[in-house]
Protein backbone atom coordinates (compact mmCIF):
# COMPACT_ATOMS: atom_id res chain seq x y z
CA UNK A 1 0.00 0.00 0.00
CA UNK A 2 1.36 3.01 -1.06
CA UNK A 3 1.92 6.12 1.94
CA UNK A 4 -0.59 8.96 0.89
CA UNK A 5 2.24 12.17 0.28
CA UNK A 6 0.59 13.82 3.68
CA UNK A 7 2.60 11.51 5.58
CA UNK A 8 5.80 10.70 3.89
CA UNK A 9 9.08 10.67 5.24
CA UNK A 10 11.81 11.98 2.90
CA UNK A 11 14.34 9.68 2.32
CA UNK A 12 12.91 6.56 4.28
CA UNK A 13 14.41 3.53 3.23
CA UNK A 14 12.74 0.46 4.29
CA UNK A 15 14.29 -2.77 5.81
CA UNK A 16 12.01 -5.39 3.92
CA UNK A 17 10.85 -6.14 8.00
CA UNK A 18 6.55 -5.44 7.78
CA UNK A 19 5.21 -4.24 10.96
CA UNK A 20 3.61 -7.41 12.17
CA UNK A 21 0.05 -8.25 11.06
CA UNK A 22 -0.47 -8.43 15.27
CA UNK A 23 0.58 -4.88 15.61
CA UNK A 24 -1.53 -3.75 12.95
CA UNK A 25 -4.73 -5.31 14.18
CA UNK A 26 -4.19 -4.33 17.94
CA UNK A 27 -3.46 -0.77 17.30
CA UNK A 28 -5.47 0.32 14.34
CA UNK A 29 -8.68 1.72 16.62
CA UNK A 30 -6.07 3.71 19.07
CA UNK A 31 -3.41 5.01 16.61
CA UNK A 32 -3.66 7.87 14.30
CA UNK A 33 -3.71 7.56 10.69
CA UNK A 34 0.10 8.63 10.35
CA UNK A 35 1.32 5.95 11.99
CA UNK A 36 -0.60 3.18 10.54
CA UNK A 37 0.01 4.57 6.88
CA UNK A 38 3.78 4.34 8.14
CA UNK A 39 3.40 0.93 9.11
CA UNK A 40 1.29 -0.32 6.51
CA UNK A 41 3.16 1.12 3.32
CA UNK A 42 6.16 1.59 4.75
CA UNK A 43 6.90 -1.43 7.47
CA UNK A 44 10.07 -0.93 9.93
CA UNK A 45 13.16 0.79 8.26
CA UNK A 46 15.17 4.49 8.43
CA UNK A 47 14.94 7.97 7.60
CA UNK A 48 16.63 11.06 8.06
CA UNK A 49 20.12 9.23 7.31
CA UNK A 50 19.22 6.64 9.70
CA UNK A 51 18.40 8.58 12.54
CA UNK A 52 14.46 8.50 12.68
CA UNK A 53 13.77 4.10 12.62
CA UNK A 54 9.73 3.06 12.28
CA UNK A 55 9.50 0.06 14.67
CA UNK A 56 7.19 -2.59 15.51
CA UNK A 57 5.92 -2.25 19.23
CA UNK A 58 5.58 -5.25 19.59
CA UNK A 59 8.84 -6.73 18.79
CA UNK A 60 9.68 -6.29 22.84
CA UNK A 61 9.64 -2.23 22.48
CA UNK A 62 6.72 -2.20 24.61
CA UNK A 63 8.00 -4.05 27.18
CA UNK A 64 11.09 -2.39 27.08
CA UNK A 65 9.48 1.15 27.95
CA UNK A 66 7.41 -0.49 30.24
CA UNK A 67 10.94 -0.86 32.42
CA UNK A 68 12.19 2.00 31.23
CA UNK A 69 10.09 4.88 31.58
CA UNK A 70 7.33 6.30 34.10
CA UNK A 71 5.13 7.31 31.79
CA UNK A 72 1.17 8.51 32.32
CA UNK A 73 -1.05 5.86 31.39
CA UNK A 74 -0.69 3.35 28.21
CA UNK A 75 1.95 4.16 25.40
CA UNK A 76 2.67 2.55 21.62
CA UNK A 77 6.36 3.00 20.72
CA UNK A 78 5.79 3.49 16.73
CA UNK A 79 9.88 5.05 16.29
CA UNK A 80 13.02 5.07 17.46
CA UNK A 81 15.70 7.23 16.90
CA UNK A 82 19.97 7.11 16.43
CA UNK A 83 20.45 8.80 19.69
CA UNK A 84 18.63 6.01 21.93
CA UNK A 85 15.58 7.85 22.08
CA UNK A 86 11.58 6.35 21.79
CA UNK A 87 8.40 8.02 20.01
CA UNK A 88 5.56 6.91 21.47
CA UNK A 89 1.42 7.44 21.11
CA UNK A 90 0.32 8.01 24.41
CA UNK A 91 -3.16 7.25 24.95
CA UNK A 92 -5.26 9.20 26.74
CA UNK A 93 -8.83 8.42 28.65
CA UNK A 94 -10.92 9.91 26.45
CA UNK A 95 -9.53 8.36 23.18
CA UNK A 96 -7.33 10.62 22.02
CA UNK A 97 -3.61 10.75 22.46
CA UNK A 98 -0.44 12.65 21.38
CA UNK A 99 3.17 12.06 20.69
CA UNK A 100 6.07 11.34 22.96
CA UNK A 101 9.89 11.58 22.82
CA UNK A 102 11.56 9.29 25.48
CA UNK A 103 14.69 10.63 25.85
CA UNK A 104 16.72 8.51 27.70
CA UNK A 105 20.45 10.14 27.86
CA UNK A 106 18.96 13.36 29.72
CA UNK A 107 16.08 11.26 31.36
CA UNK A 108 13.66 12.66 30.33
CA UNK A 109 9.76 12.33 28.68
CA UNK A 110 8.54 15.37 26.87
CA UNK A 111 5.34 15.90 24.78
CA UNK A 112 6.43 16.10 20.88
CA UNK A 113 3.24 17.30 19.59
CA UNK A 114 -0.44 17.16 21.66
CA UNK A 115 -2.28 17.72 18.04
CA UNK A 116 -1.54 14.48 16.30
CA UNK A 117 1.29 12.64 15.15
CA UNK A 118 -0.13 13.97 11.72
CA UNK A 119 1.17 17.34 12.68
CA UNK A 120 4.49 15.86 13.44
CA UNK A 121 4.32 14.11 10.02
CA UNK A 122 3.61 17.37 8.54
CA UNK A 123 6.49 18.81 10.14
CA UNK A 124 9.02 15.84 9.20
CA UNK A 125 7.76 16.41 5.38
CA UNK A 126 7.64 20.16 5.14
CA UNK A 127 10.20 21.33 7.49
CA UNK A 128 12.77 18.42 8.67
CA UNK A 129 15.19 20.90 10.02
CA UNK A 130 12.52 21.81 12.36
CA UNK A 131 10.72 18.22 12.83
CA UNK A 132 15.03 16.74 13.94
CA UNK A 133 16.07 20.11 15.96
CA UNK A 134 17.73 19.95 19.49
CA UNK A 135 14.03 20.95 20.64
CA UNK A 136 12.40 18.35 19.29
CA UNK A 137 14.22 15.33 18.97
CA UNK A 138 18.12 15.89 19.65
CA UNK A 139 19.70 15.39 16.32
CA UNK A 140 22.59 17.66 16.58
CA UNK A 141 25.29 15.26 17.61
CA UNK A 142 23.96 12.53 15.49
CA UNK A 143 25.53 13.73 11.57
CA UNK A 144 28.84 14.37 13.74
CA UNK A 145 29.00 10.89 15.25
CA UNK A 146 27.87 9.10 12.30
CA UNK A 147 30.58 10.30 10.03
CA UNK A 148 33.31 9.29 12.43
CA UNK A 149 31.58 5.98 13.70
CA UNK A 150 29.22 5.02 10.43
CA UNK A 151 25.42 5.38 10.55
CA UNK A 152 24.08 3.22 13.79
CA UNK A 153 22.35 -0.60 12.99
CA UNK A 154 18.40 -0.42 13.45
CA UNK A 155 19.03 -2.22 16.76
CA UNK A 156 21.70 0.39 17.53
CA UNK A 157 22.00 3.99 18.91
CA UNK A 158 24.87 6.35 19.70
CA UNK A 159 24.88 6.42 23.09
CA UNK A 160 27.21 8.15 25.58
CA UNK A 161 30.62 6.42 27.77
CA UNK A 162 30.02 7.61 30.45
CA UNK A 163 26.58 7.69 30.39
CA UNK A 164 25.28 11.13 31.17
CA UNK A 165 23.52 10.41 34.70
CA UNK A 166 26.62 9.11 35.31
CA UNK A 167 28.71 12.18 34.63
CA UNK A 168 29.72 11.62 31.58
CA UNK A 169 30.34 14.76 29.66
CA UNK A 170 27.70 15.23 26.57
CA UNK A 171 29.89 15.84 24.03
CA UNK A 172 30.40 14.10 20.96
CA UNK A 173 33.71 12.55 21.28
CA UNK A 174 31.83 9.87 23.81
CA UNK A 175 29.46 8.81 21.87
CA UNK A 176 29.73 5.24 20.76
CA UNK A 177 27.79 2.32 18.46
CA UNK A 178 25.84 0.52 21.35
CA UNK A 179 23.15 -2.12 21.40
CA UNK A 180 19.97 0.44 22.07
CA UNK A 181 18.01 -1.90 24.15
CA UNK A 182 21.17 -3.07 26.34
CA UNK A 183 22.43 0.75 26.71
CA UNK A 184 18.51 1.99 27.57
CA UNK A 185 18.04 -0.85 30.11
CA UNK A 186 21.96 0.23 31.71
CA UNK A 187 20.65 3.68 31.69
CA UNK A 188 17.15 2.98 33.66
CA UNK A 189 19.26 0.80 36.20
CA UNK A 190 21.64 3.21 36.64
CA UNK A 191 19.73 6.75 36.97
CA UNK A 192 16.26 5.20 37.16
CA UNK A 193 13.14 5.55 34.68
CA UNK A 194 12.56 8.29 32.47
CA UNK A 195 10.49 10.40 33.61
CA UNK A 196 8.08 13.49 33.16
């Protein structure tokens, strides 16, 4: 199925991994139509030179920000990104829900967009300087890193040695290729869950 040109993502380049049929199903009443266009004509892959990844929540990302991060109420990681951070849809009482960056290396869960992940989308298509700032999602060490280190695996993020909560200065010369679930998990035990 082809992604209707309100939600591309320039430059996405797909693994040839579907986001399951499970994931899909599950999701489809509680998720907003950017995602699920994302999922369903795109599957799991990377844009944004690798640093925005589409995942599949259920492939033990879930889980993993269940033990990860405090957050308020029920959440759908849909992304991931080269710096070790999560996007998830945060579901809300009423129905709705917005957007999340979990950003692990300063600890931290911030709203991304309260609209709808189609604003984000929007964003990402018509201004991707904007939709990958430091405000937003923290891409500013990520070009630097990757040219010295090569572009992270999907299952990878640039992560800091010393981790920051551990002192570690936040500069780019200690960033490093790291298995993203391993380094997240070290960070949680170390400093403790993300949190609002």
């Amino acid at each position: 199925m082809p992604v209707d040109a309100q939600y591309v993502l320039p430059g996405f380049v797909p693994s040839g991994v579907a986001v399951s049929k499970k994931a899909r199903r599950r999701f489809r009443k509680v998720l907003p139509p950017g995602v699920l266009q994302w999922w369903e004509g795109y599957g799991q892959g990377v844009a944004f030179d690798g640093f925005l990844r589409l995942i599949d929540p259920l492939d033990g990302w879930g889980e993993l920000v269940a033990q990860t991060a405090q957050t308020l109420g029920d959440v759908i990681p849909v992304a991931t990104t080269g710096m070790g951070d999560v996007l998830a849809w945060q579901l809300e009482a009423d129905g709705r829900g917005h957007l999340l960056v979990i950003d692990y290396r300063h600890g931290e869960i911030r709203t991304l967009t309260a609209k709808d992940v189609d604003y984000f989308t929007k964003g990402l298509r018509d201004e991707p300087s904007w939709a990958v700032s430091e405000e937003q999602l923290g891409w500013s060490p990520f070009p630097e890193a990757a040219e010295r280190l090569g572009v992270p695996g999907v299952d990878e993020c640039f992560g800091y040695v010393p981790i920051l909560a551990a002192g570690g200065p936040e500069d780019v010369s200690h960033l490093e290729r790291l298995d993203m679930r391993t380094h997240l998990l070290i960070i949680a035990q170390f400093a403790g869950p993300a949190k609002w």
